[in-house]
Each structure stands twice: as structure tokens, then as C-alpha cells.
PDB file of N, CA and C in Angstrom:
ATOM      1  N   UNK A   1       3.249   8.054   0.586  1.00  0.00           N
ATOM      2  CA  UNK A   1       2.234   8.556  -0.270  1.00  0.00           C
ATOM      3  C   UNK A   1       0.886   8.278   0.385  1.00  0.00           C
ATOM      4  N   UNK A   2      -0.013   9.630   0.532  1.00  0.00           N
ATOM      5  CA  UNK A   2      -1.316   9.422   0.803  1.00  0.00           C
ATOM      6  C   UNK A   2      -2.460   9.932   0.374  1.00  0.00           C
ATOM      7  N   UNK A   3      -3.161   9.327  -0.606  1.00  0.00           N
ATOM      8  CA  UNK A   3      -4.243   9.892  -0.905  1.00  0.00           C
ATOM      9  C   UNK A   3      -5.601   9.245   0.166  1.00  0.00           C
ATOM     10  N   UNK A   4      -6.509  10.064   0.262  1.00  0.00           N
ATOM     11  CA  UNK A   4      -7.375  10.291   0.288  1.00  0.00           C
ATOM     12  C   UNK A   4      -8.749  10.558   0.316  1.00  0.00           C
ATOM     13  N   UNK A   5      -9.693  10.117   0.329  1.00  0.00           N
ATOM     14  CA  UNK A   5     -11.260  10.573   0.049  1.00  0.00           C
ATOM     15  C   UNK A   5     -11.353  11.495   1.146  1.00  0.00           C
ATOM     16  N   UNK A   6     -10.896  11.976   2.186  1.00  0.00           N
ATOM     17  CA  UNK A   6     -11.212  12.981   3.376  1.00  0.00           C
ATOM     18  C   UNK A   6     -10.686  13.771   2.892  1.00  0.00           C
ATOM     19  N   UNK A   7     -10.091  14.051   1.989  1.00  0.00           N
ATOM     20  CA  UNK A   7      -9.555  15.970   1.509  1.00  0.00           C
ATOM     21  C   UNK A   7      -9.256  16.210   0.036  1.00  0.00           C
ATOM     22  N   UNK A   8      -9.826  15.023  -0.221  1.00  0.00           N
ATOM     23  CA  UNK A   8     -10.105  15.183  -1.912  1.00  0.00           C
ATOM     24  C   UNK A   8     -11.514  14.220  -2.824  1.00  0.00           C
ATOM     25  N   UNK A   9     -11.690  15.499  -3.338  1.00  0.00           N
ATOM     26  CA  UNK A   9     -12.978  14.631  -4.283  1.00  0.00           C
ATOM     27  C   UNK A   9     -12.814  13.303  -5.293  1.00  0.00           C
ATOM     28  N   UNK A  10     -11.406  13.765  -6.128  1.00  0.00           N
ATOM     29  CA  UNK A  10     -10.991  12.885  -7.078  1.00  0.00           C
ATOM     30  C   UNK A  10     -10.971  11.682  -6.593  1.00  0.00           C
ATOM     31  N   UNK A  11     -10.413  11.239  -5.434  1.00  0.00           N
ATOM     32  CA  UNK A  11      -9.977   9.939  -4.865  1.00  0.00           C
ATOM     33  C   UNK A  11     -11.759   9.193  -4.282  1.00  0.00           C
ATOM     34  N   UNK A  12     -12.060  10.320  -3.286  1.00  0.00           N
ATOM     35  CA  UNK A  12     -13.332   9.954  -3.293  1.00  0.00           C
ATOM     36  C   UNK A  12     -14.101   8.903  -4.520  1.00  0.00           C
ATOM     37  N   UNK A  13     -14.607   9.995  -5.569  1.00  0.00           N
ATOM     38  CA  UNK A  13     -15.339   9.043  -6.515  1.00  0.00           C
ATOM     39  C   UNK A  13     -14.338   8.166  -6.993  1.00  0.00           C
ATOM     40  N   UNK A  14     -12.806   8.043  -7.102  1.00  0.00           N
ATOM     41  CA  UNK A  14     -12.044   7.154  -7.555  1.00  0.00           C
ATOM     42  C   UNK A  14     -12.865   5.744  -6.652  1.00  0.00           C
ATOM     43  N   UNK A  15     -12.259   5.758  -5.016  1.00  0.00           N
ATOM     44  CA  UNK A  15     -12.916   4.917  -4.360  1.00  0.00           C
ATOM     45  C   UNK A  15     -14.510   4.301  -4.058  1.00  0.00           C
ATOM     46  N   UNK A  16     -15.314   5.118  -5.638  1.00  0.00           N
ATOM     47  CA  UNK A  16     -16.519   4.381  -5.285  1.00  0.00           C
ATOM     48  C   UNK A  16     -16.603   3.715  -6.457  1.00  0.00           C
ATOM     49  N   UNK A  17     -15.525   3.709  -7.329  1.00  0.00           N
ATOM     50  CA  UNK A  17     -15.570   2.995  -8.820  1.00  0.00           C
ATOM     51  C   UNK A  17     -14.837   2.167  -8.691  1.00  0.00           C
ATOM     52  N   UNK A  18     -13.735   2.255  -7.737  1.00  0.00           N
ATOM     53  CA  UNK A  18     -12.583   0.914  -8.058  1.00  0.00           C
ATOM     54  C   UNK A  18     -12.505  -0.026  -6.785  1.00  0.00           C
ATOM     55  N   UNK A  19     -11.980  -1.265  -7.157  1.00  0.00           N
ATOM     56  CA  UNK A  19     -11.705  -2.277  -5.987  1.00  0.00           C
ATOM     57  C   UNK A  19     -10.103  -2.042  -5.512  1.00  0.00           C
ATOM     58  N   UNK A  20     -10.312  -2.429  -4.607  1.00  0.00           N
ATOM     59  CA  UNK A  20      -8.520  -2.433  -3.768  1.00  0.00           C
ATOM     60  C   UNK A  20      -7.857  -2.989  -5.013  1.00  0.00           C
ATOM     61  N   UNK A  21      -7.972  -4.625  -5.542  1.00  0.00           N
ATOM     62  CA  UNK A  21      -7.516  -4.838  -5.843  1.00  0.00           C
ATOM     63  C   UNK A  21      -6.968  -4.623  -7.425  1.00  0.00           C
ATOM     64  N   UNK A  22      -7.739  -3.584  -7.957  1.00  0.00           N
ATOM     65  CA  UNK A  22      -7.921  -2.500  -8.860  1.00  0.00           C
ATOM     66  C   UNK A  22      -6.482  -1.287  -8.751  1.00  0.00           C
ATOM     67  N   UNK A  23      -6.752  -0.930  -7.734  1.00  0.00           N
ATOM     68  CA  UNK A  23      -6.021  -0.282  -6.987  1.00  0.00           C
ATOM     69  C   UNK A  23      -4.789  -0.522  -6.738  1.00  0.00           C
ATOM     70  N   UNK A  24      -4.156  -1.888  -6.114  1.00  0.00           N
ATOM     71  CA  UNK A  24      -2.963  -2.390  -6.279  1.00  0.00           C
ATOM     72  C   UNK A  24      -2.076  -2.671  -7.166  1.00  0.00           C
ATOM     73  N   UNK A  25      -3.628  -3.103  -8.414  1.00  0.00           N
ATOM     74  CA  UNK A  25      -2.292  -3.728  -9.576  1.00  0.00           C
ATOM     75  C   UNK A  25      -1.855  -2.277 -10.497  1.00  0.00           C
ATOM     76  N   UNK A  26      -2.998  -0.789 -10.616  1.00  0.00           N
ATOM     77  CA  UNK A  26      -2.206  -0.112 -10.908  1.00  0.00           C
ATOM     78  C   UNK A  26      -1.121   0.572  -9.811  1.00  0.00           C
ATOM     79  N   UNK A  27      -0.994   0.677  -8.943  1.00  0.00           N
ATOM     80  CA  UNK A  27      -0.098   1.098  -7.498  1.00  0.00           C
ATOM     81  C   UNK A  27       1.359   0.152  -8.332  1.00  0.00           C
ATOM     82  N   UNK A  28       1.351  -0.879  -8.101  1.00  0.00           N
ATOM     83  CA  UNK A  28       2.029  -1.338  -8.121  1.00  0.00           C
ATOM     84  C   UNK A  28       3.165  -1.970  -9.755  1.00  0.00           C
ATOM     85  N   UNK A  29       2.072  -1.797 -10.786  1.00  0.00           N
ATOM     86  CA  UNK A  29       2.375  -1.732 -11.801  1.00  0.00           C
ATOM     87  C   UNK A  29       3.307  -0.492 -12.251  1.00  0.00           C
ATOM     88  N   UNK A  30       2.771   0.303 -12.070  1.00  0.00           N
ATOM     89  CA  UNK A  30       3.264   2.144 -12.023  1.00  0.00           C
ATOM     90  C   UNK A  30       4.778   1.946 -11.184  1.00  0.00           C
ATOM     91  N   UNK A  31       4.877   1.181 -10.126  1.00  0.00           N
ATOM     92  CA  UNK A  31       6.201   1.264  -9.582  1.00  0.00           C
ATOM     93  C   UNK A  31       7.468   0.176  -9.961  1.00  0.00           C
ATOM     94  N   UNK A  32       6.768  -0.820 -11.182  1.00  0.00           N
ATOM     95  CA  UNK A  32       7.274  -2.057 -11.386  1.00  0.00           C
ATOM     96  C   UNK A  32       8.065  -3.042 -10.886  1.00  0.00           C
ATOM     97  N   UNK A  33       6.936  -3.468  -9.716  1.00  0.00           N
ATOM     98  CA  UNK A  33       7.316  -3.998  -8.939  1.00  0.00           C
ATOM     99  C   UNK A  33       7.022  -5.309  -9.142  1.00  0.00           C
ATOM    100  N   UNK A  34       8.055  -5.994  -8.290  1.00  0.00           N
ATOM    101  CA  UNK A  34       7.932  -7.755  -8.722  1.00  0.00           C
ATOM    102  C   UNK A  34       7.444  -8.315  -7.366  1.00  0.00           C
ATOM    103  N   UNK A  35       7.282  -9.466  -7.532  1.00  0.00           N
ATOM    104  CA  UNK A  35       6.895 -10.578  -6.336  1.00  0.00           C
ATOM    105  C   UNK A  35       5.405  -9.958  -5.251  1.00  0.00           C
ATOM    106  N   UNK A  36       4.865  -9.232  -5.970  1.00  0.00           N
ATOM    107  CA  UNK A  36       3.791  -8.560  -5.043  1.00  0.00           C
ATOM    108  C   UNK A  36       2.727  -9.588  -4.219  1.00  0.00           C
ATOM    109  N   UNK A  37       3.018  -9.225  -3.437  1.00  0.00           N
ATOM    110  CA  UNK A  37       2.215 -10.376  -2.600  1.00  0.00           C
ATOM    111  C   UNK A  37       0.944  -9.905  -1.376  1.00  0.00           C
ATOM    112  N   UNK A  38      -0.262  -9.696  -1.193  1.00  0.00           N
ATOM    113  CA  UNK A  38      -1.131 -10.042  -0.230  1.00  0.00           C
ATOM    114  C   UNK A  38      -0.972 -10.665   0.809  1.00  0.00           C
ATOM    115  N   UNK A  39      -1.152  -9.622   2.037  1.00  0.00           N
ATOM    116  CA  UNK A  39      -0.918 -10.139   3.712  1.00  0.00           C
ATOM    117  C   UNK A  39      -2.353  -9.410   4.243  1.00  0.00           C
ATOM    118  N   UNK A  40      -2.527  -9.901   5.340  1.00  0.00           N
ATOM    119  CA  UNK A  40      -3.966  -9.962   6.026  1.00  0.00           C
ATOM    120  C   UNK A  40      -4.002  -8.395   6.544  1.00  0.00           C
ATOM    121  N   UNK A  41      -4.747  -7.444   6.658  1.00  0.00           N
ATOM    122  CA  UNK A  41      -4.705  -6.616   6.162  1.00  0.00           C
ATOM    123  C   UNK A  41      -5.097  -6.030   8.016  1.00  0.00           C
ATOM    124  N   UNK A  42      -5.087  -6.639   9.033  1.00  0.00           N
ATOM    125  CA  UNK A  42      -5.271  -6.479  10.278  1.00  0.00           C
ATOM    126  C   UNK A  42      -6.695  -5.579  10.510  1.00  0.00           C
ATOM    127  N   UNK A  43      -6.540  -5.054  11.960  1.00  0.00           N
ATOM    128  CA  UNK A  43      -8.565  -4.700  12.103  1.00  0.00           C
ATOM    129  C   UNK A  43      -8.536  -3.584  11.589  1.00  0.00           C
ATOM    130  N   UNK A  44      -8.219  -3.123  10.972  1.00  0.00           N
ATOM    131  CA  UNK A  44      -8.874  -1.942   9.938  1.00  0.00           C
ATOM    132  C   UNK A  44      -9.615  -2.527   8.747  1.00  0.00           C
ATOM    133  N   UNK A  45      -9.447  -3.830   8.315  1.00  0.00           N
ATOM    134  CA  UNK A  45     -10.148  -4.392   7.067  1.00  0.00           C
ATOM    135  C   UNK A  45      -9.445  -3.718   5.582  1.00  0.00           C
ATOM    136  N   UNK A  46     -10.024  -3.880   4.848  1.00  0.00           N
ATOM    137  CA  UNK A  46      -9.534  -3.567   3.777  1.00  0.00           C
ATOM    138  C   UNK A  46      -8.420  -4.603   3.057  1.00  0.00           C
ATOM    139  N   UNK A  47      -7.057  -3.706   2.272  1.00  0.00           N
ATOM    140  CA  UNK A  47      -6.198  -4.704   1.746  1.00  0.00           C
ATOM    141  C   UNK A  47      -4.922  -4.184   2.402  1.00  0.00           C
ATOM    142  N   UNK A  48      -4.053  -4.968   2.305  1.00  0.00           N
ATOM    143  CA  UNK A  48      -2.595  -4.891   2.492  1.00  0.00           C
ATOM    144  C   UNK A  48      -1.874  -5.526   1.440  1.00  0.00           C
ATOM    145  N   UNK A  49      -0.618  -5.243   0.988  1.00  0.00           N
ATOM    146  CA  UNK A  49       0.191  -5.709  -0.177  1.00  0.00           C
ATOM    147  C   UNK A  49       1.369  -4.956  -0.076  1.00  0.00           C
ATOM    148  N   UNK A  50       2.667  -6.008  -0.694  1.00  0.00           N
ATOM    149  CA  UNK A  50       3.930  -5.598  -0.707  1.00  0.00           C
ATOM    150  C   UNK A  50       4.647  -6.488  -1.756  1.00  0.00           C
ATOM    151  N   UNK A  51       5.928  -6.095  -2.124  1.00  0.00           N
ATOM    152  CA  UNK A  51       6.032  -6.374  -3.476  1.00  0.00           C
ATOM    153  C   UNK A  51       7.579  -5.442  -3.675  1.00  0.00           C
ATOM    154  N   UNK A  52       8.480  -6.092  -4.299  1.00  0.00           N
ATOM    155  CA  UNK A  52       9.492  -5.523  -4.482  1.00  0.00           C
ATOM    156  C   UNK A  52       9.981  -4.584  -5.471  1.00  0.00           C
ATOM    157  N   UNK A  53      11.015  -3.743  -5.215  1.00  0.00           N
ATOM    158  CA  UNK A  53      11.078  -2.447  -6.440  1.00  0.00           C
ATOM    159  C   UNK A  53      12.529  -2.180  -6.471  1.00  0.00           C
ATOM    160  N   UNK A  54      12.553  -1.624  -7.153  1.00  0.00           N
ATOM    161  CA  UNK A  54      13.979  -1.492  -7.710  1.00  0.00           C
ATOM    162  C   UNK A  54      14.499  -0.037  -7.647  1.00  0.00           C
ATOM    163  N   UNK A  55      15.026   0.994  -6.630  1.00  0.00           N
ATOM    164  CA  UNK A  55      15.212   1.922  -6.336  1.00  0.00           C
ATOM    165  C   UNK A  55      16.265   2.476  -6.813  1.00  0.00           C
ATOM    166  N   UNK A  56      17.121   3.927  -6.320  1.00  0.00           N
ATOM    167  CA  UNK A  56      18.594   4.252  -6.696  1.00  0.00           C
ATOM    168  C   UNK A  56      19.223   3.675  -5.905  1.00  0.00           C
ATOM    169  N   UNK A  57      19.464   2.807  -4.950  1.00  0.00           N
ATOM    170  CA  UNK A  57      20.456   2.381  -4.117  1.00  0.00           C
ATOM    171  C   UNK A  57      19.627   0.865  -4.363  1.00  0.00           C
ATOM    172  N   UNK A  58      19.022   0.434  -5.292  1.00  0.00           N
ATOM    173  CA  UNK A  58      18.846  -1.057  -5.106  1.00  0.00           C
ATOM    174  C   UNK A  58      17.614  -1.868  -4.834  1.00  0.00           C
ATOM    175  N   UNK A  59      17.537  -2.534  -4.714  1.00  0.00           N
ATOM    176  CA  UNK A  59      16.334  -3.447  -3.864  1.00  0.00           C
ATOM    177  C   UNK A  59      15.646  -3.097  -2.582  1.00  0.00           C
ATOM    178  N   UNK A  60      14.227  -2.513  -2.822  1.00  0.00           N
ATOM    179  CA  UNK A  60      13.503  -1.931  -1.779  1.00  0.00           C
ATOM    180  C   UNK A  60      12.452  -2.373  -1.703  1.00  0.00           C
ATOM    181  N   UNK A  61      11.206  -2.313  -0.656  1.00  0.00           N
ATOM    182  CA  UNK A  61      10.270  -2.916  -0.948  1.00  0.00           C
ATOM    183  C   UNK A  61       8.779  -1.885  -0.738  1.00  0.00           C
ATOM    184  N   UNK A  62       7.815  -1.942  -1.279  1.00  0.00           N
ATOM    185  CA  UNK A  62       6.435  -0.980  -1.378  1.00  0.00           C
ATOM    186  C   UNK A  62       5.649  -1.680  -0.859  1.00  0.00           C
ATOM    187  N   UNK A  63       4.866  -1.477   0.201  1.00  0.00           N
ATOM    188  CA  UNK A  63       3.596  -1.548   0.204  1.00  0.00           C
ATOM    189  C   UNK A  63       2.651  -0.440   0.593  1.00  0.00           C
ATOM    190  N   UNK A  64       1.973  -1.330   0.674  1.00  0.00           N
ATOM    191  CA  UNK A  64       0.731  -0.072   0.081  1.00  0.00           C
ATOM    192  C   UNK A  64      -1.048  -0.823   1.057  1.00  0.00           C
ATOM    193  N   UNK A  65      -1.789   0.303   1.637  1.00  0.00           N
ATOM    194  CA  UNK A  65      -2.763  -0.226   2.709  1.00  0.00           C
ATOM    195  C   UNK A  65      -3.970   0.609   1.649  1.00  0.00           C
ATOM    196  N   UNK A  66      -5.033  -0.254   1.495  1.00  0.00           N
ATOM    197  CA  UNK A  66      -6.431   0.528   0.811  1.00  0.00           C
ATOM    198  C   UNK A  66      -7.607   0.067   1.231  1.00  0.00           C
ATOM    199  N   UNK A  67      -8.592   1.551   1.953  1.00  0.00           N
ATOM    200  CA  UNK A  67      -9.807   0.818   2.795  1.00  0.00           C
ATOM    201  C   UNK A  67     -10.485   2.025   1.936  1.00  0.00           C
ATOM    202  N   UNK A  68     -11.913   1.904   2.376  1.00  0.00           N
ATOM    203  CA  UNK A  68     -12.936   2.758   1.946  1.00  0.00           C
ATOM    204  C   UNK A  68     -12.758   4.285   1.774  1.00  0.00           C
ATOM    205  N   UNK A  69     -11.567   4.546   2.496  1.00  0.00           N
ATOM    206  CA  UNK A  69     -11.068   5.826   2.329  1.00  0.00           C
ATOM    207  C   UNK A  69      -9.633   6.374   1.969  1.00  0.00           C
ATOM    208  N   UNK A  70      -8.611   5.643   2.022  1.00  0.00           N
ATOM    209  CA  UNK A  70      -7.428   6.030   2.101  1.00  0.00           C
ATOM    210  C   UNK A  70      -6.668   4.913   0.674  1.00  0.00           C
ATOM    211  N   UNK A  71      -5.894   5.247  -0.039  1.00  0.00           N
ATOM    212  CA  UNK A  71      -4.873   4.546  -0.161  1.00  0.00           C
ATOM    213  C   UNK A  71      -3.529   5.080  -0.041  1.00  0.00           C
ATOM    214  N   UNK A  72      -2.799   4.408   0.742  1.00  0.00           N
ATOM    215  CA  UNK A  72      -1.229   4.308   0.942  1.00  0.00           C
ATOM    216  C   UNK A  72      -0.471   3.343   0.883  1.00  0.00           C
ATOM    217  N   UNK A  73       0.852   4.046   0.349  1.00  0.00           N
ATOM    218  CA  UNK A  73       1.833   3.465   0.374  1.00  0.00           C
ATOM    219  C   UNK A  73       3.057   4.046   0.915  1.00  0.00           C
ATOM    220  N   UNK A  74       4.134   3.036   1.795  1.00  0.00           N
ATOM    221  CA  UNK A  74       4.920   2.798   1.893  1.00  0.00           C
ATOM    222  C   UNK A  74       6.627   2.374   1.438  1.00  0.00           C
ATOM    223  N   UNK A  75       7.191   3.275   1.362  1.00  0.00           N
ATOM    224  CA  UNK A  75       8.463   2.489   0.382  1.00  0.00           C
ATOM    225  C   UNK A  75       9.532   2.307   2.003  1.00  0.00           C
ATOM    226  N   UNK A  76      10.031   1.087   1.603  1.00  0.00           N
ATOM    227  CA  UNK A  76      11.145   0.457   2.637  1.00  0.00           C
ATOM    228  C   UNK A  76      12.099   0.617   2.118  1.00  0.00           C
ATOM    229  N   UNK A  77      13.145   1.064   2.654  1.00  0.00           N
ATOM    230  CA  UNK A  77      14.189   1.218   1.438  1.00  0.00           C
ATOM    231  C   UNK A  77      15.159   0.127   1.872  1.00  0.00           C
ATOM    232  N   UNK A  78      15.391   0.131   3.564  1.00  0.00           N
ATOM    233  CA  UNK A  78      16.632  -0.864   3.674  1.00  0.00           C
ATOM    234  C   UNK A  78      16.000  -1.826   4.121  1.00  0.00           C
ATOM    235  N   UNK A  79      14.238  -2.513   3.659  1.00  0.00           N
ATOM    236  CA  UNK A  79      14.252  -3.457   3.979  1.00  0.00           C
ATOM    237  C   UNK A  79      14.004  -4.215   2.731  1.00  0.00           C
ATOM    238  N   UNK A  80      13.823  -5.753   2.767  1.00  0.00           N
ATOM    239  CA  UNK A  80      13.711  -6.680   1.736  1.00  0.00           C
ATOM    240  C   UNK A  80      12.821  -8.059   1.930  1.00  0.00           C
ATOM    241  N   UNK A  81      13.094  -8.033   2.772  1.00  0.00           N
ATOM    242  CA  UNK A  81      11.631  -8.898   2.909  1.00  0.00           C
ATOM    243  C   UNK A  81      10.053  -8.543   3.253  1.00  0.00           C
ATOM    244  N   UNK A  82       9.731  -9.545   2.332  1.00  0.00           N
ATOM    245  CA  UNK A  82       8.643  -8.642   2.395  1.00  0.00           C
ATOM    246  C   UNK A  82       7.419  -9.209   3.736  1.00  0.00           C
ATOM    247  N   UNK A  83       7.724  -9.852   4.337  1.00  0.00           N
ATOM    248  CA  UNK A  83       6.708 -10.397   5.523  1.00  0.00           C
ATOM    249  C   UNK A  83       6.874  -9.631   6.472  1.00  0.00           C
ATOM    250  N   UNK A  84       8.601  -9.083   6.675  1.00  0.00           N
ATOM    251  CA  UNK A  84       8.718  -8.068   7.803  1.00  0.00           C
ATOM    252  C   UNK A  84       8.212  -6.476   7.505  1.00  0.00           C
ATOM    253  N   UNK A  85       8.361  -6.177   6.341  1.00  0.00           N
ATOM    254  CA  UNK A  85       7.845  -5.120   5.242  1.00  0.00           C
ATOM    255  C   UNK A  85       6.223  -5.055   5.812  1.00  0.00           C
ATOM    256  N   UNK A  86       5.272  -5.823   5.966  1.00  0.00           N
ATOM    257  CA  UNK A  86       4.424  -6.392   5.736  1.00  0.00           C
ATOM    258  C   UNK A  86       3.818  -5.416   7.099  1.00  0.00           C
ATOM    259  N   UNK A  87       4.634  -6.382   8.098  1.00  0.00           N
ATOM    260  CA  UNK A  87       4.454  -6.357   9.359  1.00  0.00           C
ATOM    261  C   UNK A  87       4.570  -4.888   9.799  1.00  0.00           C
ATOM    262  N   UNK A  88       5.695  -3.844   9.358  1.00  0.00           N
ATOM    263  CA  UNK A  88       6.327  -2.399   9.924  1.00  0.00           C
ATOM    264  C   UNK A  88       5.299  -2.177   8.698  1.00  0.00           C
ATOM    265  N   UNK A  89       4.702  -2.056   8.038  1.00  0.00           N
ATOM    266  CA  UNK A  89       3.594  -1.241   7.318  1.00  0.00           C
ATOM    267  C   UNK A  89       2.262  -1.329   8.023  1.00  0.00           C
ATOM    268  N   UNK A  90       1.761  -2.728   8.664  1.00  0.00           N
ATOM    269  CA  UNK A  90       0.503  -2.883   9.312  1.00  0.00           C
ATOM    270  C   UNK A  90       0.984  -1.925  10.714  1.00  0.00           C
ATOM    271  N   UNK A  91       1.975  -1.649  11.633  1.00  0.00           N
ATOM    272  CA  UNK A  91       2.065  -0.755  12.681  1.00  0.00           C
ATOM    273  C   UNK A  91       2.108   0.247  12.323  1.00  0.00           C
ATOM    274  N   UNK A  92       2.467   0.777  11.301  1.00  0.00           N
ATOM    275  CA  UNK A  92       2.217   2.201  11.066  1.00  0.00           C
ATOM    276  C   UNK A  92       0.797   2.821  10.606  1.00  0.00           C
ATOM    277  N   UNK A  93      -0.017   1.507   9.813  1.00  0.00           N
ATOM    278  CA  UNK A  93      -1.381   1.794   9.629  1.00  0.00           C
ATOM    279  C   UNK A  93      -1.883   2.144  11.513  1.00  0.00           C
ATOM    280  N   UNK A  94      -1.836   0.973  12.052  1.00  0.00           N
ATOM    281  CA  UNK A  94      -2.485   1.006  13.250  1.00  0.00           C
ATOM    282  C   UNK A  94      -2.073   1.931  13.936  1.00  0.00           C
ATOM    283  N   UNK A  95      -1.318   2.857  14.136  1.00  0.00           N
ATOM    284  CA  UNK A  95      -0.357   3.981  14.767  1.00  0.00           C
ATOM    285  C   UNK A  95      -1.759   5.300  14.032  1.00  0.00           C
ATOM    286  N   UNK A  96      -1.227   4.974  12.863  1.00  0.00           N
ATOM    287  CA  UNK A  96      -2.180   6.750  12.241  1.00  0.00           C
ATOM    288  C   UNK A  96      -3.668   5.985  12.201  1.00  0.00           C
ATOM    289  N   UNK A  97      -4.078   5.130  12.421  1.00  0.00           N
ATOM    290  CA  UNK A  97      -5.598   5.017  12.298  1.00  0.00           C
ATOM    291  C   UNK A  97      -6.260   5.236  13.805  1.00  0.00           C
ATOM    292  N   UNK A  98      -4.947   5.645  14.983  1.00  0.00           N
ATOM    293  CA  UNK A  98      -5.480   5.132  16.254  1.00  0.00           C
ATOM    294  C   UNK A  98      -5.944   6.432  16.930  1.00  0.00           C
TER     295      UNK A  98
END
């Protein structure tokens, strides 16, 4: 999932009213997810977060990256921890931000 402020207005003014962490707890509320936890969010700045969910095949994990312009998320499906979760979400930020 990727929204936006570069190809949409809504998200835009969304992102000049809300905080990341605004942002996460509905992200993550909406997916009812447990154990959500904050990891260092590498040189792009902003936030990083992951947090477990409960899918059709089981135990998966979400995170989700939010800077001045973008929020995304990530669903892991065959993974479960969430530090390695953490980690394969910060390379994929750094991959599409590069």
C-alpha cells in the first residue's frame, strides 16, 4: 500500500495535519494489529513500525514507513518477527527512495 502527497491532494493536506505517529496508530489500528513496535527509521528520517496481524493463512506481520510525503505499508506474510520484518521493510524503503 502506497499513498502519497506526489499524486494526490487528499494525502497531501492529510500530511500537513497529522503526525506519523497519528498515522500509525490509525494504520495499524484499522489492521488490528498487536505488539506494534517502533524501529529506527534509517536515512530517510521519518518513522518506521511493525506490529503483528492476523491474516487468512495466520500470523503475518505489517509495517508501515511515513515521511513528509509518503505513507506505506508493507504486509509480510511468511514472516514473524518483527526485527527481521523491520529490517526487509527498511531495504525496500531504501531500494524505491534510491
Amino acid at each position: 500500500m502506497v499513498n502519497s502527497a506526489d499524486w494526490d491532494p487528499e494525502v497531501a493536506e492529510s500530511k500537513a495535519t497529522k503526525s506519523i505517529s497519528q498515522e500509525f496508530r490509525n494504520l495499524f489500528a484499522g489492521a488490528k494489529a498487536r505488539d506494534v513496535t517502533r524501529f529506527a527509521p534509517g536515512k530517510h528520517g521519518g518513522g518506521l513500525a511493525c506490529g503483528h496481524v492476523t491474516g487468512p493463512d495466520g500470523d503475518q506481520t505489517l509495517c508501515a514507513w511515513s515521511d513528509a510525503a509518503n505513507l506505506v505499508g508493507v504486509r509480510h506474510v511468511h514472516e514473524t518477527d518483527l526485527g527481521s520484518a523491520a529490517r526487509t521493510t527498511l531495504a525496500l524503503r531504501d531500494a524505491a527512495s534510491s
